[in-house]
PDB file of N, CA and C in Angstrom:
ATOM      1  N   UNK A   1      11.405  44.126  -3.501  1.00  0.00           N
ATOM      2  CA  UNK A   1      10.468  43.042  -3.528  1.00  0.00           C
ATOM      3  C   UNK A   1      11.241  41.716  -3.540  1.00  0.00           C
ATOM      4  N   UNK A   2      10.671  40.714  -2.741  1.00  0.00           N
ATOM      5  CA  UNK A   2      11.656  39.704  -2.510  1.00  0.00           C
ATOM      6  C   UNK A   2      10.532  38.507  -3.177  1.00  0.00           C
ATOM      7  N   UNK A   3      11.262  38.044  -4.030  1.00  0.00           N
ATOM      8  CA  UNK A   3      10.843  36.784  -4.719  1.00  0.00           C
ATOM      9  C   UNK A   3      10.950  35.473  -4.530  1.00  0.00           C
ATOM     10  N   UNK A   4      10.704  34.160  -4.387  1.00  0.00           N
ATOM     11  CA  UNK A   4      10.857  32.793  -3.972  1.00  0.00           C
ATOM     12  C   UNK A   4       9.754  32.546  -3.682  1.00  0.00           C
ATOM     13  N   UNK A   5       9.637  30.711  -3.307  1.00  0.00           N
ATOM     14  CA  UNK A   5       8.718  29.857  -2.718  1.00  0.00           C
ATOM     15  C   UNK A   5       7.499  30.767  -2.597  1.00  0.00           C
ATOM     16  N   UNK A   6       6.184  30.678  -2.318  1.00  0.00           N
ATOM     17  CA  UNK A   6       5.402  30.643  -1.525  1.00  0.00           C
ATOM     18  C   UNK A   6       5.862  30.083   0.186  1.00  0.00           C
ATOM     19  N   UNK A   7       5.178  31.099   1.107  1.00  0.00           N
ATOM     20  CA  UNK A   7       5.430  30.016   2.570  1.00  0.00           C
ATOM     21  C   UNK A   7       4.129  29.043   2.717  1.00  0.00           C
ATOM     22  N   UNK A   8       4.558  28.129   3.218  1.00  0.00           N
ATOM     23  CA  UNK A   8       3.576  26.899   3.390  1.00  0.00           C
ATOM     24  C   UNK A   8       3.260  26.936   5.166  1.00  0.00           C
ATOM     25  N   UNK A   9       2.029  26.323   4.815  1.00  0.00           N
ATOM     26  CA  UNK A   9       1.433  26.217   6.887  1.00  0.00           C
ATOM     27  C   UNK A   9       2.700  25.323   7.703  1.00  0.00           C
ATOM     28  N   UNK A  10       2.720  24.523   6.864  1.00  0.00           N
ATOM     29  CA  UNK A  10       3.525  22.796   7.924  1.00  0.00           C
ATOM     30  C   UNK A  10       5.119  22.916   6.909  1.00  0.00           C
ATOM     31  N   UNK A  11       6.039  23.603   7.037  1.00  0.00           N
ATOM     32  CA  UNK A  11       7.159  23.632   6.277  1.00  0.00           C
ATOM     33  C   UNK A  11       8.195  22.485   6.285  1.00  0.00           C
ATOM     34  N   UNK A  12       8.423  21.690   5.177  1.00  0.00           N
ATOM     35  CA  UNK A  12       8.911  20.543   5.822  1.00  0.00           C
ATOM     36  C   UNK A  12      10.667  20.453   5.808  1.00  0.00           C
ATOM     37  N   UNK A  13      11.378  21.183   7.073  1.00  0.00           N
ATOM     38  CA  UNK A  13      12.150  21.862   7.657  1.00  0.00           C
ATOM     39  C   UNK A  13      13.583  20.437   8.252  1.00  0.00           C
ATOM     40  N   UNK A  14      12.985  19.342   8.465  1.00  0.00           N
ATOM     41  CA  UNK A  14      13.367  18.139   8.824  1.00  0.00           C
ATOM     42  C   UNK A  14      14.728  17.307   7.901  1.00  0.00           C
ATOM     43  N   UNK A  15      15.595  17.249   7.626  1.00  0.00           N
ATOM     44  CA  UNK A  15      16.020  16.032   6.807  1.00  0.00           C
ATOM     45  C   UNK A  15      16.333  14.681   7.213  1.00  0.00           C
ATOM     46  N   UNK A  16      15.842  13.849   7.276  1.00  0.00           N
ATOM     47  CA  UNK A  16      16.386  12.333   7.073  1.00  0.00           C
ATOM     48  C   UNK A  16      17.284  11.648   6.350  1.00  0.00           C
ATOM     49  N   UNK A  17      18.332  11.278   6.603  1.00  0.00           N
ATOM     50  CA  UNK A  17      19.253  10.361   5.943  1.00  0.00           C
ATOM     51  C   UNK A  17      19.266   9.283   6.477  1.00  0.00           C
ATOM     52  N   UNK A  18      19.069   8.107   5.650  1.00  0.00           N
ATOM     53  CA  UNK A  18      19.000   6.607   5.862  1.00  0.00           C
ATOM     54  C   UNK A  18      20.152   5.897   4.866  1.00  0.00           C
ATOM     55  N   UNK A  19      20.353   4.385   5.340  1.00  0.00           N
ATOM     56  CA  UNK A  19      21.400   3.643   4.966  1.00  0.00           C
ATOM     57  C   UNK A  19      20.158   2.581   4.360  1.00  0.00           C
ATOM     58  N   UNK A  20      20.644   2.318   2.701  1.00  0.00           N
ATOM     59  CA  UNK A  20      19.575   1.206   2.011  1.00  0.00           C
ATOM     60  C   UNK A  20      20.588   0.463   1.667  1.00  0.00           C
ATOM     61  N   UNK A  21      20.408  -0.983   1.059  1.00  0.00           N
ATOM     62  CA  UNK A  21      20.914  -1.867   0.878  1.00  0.00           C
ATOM     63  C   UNK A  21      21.297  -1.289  -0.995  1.00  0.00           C
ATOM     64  N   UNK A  22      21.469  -2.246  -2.225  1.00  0.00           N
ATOM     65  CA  UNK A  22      21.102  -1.684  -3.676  1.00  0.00           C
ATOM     66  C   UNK A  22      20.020  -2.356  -4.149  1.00  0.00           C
ATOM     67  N   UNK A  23      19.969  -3.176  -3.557  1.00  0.00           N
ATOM     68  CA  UNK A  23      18.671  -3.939  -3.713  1.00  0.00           C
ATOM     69  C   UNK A  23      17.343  -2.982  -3.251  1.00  0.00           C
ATOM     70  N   UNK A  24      17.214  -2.505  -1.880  1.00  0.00           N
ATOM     71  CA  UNK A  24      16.389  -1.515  -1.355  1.00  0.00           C
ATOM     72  C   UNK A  24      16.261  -0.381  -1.740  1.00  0.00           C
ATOM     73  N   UNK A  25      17.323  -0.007  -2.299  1.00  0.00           N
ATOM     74  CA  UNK A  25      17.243   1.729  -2.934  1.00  0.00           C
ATOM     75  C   UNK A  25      16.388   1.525  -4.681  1.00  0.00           C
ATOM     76  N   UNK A  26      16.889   0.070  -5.179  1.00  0.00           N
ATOM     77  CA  UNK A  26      16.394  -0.299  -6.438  1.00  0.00           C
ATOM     78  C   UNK A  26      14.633  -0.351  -6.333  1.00  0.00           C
ATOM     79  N   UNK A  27      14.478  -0.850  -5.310  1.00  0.00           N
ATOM     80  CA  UNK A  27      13.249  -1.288  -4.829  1.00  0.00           C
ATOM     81  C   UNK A  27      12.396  -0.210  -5.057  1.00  0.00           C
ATOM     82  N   UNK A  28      12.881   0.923  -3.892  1.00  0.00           N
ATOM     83  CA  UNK A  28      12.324   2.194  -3.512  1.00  0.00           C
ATOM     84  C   UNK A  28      11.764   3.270  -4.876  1.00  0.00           C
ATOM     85  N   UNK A  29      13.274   3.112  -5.658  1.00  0.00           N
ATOM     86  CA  UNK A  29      13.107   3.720  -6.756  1.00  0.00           C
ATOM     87  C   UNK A  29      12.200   3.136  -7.958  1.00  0.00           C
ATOM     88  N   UNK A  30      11.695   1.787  -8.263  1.00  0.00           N
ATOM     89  CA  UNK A  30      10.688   1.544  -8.960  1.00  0.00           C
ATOM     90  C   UNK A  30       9.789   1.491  -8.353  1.00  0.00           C
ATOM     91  N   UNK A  31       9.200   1.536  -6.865  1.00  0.00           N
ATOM     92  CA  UNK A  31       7.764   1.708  -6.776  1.00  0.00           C
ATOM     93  C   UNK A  31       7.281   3.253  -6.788  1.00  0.00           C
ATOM     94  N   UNK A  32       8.498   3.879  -6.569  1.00  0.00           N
ATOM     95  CA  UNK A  32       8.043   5.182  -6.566  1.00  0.00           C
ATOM     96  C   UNK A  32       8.046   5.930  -8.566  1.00  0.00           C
ATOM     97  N   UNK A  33       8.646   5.181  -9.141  1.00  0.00           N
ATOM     98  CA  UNK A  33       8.480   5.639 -10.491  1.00  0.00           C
ATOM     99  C   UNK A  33       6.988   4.585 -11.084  1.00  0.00           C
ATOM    100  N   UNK A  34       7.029   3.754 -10.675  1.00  0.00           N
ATOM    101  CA  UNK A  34       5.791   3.054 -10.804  1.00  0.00           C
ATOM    102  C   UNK A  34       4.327   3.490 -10.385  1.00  0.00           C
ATOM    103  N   UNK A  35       4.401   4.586  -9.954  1.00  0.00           N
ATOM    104  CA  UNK A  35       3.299   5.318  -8.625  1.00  0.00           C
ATOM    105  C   UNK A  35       3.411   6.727  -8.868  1.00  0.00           C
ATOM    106  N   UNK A  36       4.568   7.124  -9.449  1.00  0.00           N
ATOM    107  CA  UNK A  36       5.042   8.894 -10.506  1.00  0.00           C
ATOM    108  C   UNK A  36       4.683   9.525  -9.400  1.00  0.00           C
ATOM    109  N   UNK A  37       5.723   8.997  -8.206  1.00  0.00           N
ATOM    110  CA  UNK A  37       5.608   9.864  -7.313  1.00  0.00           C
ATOM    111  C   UNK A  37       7.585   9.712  -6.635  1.00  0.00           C
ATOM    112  N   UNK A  38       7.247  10.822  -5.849  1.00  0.00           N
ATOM    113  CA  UNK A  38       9.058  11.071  -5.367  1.00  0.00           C
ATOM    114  C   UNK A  38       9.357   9.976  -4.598  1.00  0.00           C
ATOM    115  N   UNK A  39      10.712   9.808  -4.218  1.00  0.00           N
ATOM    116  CA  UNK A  39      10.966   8.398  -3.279  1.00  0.00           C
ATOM    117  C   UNK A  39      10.719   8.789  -2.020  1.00  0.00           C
ATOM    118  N   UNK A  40      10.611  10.631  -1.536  1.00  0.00           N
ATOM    119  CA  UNK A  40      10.250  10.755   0.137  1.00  0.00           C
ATOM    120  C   UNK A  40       8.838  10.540  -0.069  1.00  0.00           C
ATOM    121  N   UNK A  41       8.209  10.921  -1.194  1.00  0.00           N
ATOM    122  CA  UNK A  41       6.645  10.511  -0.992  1.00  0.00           C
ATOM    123  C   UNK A  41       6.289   8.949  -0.844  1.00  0.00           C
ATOM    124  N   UNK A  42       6.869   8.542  -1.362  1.00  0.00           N
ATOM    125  CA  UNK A  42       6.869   7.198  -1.239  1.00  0.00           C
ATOM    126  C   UNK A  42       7.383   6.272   0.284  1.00  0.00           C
ATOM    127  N   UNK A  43       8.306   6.848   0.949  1.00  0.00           N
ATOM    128  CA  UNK A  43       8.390   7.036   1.870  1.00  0.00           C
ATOM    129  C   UNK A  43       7.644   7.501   3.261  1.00  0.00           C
ATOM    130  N   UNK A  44       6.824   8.475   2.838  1.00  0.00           N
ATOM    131  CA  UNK A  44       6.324   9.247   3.762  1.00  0.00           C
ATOM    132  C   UNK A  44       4.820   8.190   3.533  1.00  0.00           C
ATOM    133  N   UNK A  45       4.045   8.111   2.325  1.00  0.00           N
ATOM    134  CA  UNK A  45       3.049   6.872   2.386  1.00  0.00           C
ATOM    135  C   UNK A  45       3.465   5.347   3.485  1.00  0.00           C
ATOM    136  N   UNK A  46       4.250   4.971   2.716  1.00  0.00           N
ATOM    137  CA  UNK A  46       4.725   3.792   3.545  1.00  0.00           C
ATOM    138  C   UNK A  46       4.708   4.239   5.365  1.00  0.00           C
ATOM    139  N   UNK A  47       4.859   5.433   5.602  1.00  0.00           N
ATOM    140  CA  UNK A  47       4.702   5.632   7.107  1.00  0.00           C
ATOM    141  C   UNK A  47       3.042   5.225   7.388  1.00  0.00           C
ATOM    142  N   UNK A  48       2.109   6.586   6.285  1.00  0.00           N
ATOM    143  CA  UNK A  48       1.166   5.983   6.483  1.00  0.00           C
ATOM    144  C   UNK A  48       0.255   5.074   6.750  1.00  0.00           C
ATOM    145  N   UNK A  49       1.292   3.860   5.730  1.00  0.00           N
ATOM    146  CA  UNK A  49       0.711   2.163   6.264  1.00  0.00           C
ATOM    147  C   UNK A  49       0.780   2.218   7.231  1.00  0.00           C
ATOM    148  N   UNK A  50       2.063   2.305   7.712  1.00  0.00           N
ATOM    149  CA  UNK A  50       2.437   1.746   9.095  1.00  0.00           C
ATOM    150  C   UNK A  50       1.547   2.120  10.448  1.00  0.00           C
ATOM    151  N   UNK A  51       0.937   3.284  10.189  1.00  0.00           N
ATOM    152  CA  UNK A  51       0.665   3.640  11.092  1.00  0.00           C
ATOM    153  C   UNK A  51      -1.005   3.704  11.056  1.00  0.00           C
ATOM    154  N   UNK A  52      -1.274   3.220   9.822  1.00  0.00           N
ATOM    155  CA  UNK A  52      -3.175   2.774   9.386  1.00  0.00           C
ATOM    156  C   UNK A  52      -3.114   1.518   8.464  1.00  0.00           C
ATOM    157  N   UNK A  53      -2.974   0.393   8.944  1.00  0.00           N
ATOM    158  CA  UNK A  53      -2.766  -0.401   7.541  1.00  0.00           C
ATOM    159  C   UNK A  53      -4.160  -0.798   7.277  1.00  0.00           C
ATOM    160  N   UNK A  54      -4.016  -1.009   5.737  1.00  0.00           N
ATOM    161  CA  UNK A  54      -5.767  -1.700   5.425  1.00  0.00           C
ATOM    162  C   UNK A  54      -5.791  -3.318   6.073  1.00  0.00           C
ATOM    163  N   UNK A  55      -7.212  -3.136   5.357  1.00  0.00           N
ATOM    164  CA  UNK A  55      -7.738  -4.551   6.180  1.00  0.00           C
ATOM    165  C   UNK A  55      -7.361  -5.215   5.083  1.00  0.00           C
ATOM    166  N   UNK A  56      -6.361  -6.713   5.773  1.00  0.00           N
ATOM    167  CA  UNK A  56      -6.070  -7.228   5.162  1.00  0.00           C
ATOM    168  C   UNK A  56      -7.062  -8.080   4.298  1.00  0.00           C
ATOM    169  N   UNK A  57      -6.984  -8.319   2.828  1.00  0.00           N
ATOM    170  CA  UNK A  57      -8.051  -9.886   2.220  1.00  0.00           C
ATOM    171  C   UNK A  57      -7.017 -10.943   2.294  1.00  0.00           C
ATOM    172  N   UNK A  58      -7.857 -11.853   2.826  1.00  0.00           N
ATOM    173  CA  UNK A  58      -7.263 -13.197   2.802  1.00  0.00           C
ATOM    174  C   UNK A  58      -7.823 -13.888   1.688  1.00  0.00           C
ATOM    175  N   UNK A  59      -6.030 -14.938   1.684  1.00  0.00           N
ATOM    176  CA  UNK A  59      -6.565 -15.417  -0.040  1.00  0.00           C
ATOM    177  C   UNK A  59      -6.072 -16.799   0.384  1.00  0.00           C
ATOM    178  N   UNK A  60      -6.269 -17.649  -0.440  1.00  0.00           N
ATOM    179  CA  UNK A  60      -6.076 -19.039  -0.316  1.00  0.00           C
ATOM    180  C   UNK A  60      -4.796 -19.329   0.366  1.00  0.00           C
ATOM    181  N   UNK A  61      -3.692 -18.383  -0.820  1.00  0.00           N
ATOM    182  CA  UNK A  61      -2.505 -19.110  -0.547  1.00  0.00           C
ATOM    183  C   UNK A  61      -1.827 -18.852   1.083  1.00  0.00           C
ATOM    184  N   UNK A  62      -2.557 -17.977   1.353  1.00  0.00           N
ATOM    185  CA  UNK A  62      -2.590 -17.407   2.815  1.00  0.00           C
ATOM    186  C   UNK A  62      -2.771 -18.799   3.746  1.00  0.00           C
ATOM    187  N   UNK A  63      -3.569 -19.789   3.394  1.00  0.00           N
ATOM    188  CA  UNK A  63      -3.817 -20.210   4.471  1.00  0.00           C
ATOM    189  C   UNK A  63      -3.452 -21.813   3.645  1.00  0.00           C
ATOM    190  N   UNK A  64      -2.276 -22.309   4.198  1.00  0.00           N
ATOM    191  CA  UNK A  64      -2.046 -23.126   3.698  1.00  0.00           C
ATOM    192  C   UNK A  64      -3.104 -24.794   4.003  1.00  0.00           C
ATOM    193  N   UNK A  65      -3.911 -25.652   3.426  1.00  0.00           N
ATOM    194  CA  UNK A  65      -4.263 -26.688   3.748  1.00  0.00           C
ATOM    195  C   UNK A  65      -5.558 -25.896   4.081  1.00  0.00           C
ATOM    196  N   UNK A  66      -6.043 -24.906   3.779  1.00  0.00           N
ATOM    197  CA  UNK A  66      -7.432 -24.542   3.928  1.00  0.00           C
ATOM    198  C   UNK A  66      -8.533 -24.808   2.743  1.00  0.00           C
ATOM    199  N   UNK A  67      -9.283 -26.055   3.239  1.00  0.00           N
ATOM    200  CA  UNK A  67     -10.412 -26.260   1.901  1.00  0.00           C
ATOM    201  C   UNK A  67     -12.150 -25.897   2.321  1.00  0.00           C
ATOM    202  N   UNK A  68     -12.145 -25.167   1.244  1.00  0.00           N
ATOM    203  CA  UNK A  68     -13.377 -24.410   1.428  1.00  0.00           C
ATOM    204  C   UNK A  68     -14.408 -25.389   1.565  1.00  0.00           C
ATOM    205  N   UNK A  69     -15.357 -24.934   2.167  1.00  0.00           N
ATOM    206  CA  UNK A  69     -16.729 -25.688   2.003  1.00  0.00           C
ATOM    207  C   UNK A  69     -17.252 -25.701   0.869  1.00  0.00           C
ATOM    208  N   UNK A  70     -18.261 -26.870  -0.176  1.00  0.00           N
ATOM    209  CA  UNK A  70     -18.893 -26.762  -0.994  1.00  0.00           C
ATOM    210  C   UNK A  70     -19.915 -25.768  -0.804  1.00  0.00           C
ATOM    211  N   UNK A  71     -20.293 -24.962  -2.279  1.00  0.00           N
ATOM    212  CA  UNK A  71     -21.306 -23.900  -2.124  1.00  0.00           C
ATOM    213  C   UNK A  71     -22.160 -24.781  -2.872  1.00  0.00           C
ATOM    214  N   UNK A  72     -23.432 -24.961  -2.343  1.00  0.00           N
ATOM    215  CA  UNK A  72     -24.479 -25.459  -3.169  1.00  0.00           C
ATOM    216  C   UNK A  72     -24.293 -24.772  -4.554  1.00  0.00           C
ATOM    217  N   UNK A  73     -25.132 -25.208  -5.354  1.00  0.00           N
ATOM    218  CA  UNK A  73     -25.467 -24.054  -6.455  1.00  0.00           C
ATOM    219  C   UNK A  73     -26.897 -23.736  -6.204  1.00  0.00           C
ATOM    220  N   UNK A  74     -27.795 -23.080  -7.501  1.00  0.00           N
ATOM    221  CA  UNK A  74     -28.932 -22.509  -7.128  1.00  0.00           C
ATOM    222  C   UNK A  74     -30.129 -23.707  -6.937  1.00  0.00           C
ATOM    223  N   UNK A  75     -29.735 -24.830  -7.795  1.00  0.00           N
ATOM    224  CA  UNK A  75     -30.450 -25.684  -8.580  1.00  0.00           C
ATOM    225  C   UNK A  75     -30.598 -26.861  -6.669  1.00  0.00           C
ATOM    226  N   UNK A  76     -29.590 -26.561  -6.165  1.00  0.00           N
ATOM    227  CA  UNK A  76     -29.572 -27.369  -4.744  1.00  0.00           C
ATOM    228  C   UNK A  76     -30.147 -26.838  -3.657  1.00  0.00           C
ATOM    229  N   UNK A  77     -31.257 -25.828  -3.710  1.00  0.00           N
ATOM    230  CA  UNK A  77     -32.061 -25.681  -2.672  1.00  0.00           C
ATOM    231  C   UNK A  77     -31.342 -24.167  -1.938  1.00  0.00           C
ATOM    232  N   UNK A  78     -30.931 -23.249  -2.493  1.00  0.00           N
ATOM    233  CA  UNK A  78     -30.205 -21.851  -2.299  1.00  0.00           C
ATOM    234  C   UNK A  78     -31.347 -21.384  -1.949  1.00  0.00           C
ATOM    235  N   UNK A  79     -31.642 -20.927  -3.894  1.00  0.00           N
ATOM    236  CA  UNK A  79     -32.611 -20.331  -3.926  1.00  0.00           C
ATOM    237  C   UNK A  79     -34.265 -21.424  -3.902  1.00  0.00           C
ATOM    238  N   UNK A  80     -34.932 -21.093  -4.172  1.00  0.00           N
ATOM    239  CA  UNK A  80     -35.989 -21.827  -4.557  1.00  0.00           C
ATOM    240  C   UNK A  80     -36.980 -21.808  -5.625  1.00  0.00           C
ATOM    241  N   UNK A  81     -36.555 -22.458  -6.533  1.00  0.00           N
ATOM    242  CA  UNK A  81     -37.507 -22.849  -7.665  1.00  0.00           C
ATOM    243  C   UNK A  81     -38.847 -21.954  -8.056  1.00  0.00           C
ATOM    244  N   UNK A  82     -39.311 -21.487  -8.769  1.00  0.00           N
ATOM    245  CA  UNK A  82     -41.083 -21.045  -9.025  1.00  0.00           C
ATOM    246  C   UNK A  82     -41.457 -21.971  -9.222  1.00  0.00           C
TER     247      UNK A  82
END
């Protein structure tokens, strides 16, 4: 009787070796302990962005010299009074 692993459908059979900066490997390694996940998972997400990113929200500082329009309030004809 032969013992080990379970076999998996998609075996991940591949290795990657990359060149990081210490700054980048520092990086890598607190978002992925920040997230209690491995640094290829963390890795392998970040593909995910790349390849679906969310919709970005835009925020102020985004848009430099952008001033909003005044919002009435309710009392200025929004809504309307009983």
């Amino acid at each position: 009787m032969v013992m080990g692993r379970p076999k998996v459908e998609n075996p991940k059979k591949n290795v990657l070796h990359i060149r990081l900066t210490d700054a980048e490997l520092a990086e890598l390694e607190n978002v992925a302990k920040k997230l209690k996940i491995s640094k290829s998972e963390a890795v392998l997400r970040g593909i995910q962005l790349l390849k679906n990113p969310p919709r970005q929200i835009i925020t102020r500082s985004m848009l430099p010299g952008f001033v909003p329009k005044k919002i009435p309030k309710h009392s200025e004809g929004i809504i309307p009074e009983d």
